[in-house]
Structures are given as C-alpha cells and as structure tokens.
N, C-alpha and C. Protein backbone atom coordinates (compact mmCIF):
# COMPACT_ATOMS: atom_id res chain seq x y z
N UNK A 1 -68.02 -27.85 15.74
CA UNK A 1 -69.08 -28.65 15.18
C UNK A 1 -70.07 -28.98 16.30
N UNK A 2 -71.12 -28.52 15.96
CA UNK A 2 -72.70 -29.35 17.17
C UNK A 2 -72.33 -30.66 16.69
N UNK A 3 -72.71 -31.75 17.89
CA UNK A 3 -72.53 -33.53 17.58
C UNK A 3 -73.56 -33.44 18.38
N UNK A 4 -74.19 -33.08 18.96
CA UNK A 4 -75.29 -33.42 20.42
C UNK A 4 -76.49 -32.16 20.39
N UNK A 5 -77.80 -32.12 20.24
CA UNK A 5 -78.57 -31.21 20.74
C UNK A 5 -79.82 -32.10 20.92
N UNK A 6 -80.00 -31.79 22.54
CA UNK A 6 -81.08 -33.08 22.82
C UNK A 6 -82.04 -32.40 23.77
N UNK A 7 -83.21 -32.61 23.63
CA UNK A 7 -84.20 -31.93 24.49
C UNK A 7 -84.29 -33.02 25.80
N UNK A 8 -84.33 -32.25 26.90
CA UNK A 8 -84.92 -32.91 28.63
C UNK A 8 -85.90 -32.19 29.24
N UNK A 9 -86.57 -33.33 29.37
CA UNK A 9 -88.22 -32.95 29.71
C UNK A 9 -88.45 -33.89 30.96
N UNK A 10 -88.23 -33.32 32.56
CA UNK A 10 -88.35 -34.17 33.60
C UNK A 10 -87.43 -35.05 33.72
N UNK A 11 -86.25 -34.76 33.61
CA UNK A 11 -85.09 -35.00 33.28
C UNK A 11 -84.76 -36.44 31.93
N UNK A 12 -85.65 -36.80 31.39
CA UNK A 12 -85.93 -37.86 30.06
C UNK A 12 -85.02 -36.72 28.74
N UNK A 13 -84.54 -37.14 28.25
CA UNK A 13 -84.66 -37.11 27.04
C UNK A 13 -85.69 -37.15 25.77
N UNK A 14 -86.10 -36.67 25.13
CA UNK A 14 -87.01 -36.68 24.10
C UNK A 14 -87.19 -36.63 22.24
N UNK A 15 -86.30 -34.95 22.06
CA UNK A 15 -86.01 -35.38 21.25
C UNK A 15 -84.41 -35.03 20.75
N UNK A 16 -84.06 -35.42 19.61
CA UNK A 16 -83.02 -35.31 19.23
C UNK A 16 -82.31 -34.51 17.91
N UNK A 17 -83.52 -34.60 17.15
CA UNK A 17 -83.23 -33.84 15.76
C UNK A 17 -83.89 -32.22 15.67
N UNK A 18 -83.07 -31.07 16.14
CA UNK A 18 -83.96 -29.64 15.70
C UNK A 18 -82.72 -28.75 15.87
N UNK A 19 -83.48 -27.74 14.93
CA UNK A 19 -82.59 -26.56 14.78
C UNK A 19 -82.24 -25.82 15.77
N UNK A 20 -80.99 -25.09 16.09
CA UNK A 20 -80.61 -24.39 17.35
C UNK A 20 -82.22 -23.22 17.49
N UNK A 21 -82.71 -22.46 16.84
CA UNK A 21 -84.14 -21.69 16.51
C UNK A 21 -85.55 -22.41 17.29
N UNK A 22 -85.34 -23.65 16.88
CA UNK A 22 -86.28 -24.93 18.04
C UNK A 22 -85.94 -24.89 19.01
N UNK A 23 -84.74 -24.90 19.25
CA UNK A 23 -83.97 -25.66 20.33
C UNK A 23 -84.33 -24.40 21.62
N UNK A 24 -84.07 -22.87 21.06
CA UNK A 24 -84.35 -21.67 21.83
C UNK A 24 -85.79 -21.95 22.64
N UNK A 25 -86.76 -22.43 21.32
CA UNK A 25 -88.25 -22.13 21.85
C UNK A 25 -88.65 -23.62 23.08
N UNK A 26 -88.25 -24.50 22.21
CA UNK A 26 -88.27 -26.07 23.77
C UNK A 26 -87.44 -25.79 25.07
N UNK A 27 -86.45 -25.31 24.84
CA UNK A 27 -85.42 -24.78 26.02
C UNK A 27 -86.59 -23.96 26.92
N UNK A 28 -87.35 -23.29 26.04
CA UNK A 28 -88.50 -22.23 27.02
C UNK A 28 -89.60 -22.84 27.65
N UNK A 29 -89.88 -24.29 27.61
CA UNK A 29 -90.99 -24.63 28.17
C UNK A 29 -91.16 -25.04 29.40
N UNK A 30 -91.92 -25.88 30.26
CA UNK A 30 -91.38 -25.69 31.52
C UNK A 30 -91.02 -27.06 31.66
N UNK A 31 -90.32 -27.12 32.87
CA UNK A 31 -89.69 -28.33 33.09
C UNK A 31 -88.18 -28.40 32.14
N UNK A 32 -88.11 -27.96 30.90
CA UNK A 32 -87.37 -28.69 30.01
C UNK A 32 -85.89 -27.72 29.74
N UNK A 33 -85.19 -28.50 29.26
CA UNK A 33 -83.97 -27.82 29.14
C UNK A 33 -83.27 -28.58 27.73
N UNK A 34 -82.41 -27.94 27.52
CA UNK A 34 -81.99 -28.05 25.81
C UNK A 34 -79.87 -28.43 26.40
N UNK A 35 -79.70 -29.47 25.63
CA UNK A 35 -78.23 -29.61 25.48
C UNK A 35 -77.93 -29.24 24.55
N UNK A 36 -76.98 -29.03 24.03
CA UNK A 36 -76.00 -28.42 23.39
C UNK A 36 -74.79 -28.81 23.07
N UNK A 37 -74.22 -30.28 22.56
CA UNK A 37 -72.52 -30.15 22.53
C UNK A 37 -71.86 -29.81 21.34
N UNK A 38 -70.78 -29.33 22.10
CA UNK A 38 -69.74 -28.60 20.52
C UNK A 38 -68.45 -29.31 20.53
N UNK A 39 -68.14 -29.65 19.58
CA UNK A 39 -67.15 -30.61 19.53
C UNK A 39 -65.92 -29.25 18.30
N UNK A 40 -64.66 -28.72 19.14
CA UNK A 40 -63.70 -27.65 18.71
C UNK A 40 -64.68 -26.52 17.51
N UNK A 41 -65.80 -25.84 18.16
CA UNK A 41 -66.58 -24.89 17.63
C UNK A 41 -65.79 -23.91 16.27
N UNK A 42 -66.11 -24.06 15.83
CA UNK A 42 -65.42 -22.70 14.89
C UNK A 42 -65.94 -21.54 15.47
N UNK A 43 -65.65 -20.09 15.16
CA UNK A 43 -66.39 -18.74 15.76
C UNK A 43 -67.34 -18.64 15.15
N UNK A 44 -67.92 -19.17 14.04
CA UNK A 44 -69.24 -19.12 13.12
C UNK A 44 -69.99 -19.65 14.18
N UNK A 45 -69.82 -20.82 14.70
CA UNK A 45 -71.02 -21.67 15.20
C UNK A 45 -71.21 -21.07 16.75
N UNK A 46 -70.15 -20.68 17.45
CA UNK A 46 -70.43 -19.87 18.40
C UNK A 46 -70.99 -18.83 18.23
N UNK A 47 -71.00 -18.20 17.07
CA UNK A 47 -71.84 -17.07 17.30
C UNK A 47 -73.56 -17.43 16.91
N UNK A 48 -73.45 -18.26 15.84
CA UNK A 48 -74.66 -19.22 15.80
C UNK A 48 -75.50 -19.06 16.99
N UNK A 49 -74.79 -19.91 18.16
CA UNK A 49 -75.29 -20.22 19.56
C UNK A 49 -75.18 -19.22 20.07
N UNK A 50 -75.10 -18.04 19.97
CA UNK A 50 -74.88 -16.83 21.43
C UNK A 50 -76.10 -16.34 20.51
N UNK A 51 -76.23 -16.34 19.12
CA UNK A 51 -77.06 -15.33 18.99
C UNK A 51 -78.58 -15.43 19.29
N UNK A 52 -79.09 -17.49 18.68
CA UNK A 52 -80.18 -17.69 18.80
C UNK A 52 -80.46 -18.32 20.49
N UNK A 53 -79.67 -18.30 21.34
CA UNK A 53 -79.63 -18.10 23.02
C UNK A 53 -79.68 -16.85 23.75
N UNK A 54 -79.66 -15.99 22.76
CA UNK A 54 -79.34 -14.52 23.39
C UNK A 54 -78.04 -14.25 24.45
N UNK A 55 -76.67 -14.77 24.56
CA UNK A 55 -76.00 -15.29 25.48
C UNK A 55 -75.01 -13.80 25.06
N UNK A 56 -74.68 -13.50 26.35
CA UNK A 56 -73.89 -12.16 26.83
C UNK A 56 -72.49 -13.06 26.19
N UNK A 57 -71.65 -11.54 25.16
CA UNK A 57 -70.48 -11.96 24.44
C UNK A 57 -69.45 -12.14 25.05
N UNK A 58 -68.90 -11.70 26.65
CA UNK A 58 -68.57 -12.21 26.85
C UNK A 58 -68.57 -13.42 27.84
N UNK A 59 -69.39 -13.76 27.89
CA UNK A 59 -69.79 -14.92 28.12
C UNK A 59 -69.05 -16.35 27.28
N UNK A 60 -69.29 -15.72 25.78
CA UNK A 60 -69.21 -17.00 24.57
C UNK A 60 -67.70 -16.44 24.73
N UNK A 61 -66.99 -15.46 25.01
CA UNK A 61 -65.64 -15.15 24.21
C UNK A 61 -64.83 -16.18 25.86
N UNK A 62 -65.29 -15.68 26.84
CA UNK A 62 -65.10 -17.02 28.40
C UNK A 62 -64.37 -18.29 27.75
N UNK A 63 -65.87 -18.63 26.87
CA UNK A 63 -65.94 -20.46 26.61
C UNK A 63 -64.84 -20.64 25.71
N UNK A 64 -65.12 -19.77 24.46
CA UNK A 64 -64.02 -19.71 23.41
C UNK A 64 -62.17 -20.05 23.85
C-alpha cells in the first residue's frame, strides 16, 4: 500500500496529494524530489512504481 507520496522542493515539503504519473513529472523539476512510502507493497503496486519511474527490474525485484 502507498501511505506517503510527498513532493520536496529545497528540501520543504509542498505537496501531498498526486498520482504516482505527477509524481514522475515533479520528481523532474529542479531542485525537487518525490517520496514515495510503501507500507508491505503487493507486486501490483510495485510494478505500478517501477513502471511510471522507469526503475531497472531488478532493481524493484532487490527491494521486493
């Protein structure tokens, strides 16, 4: 389950409510970086996140 996806902008916080699809494109701006928490992921939602991150599989199969 995602419980946490929070945008940091100069290390602040900003916002809090957006789709992992948002989350890709704010993650891209400068300065800013995107959290992410997963609270016992199912493989649906990991793949969710590898796909709209573009994240090497095994990478996600690592975390898994």
């Amino acid at each position: 389950m995602i419980v946490d996806c929070g945008l940091y902008r100069h290390g602040n916080r900003e916002r809090q409510e957006f789709s992992l699809s948002e989350a890709y494109d704010l993650a891209g701006q400068e300065d800013s970086f995107v959290w992410i928490g997963l609270l016992d992921p199912t493989h649906e939602e990991f793949d969710d996140v590898r796909k709209q991150f573009h994240l090497h599989e095994l990478a996600v199969e690592d975390a898994v």
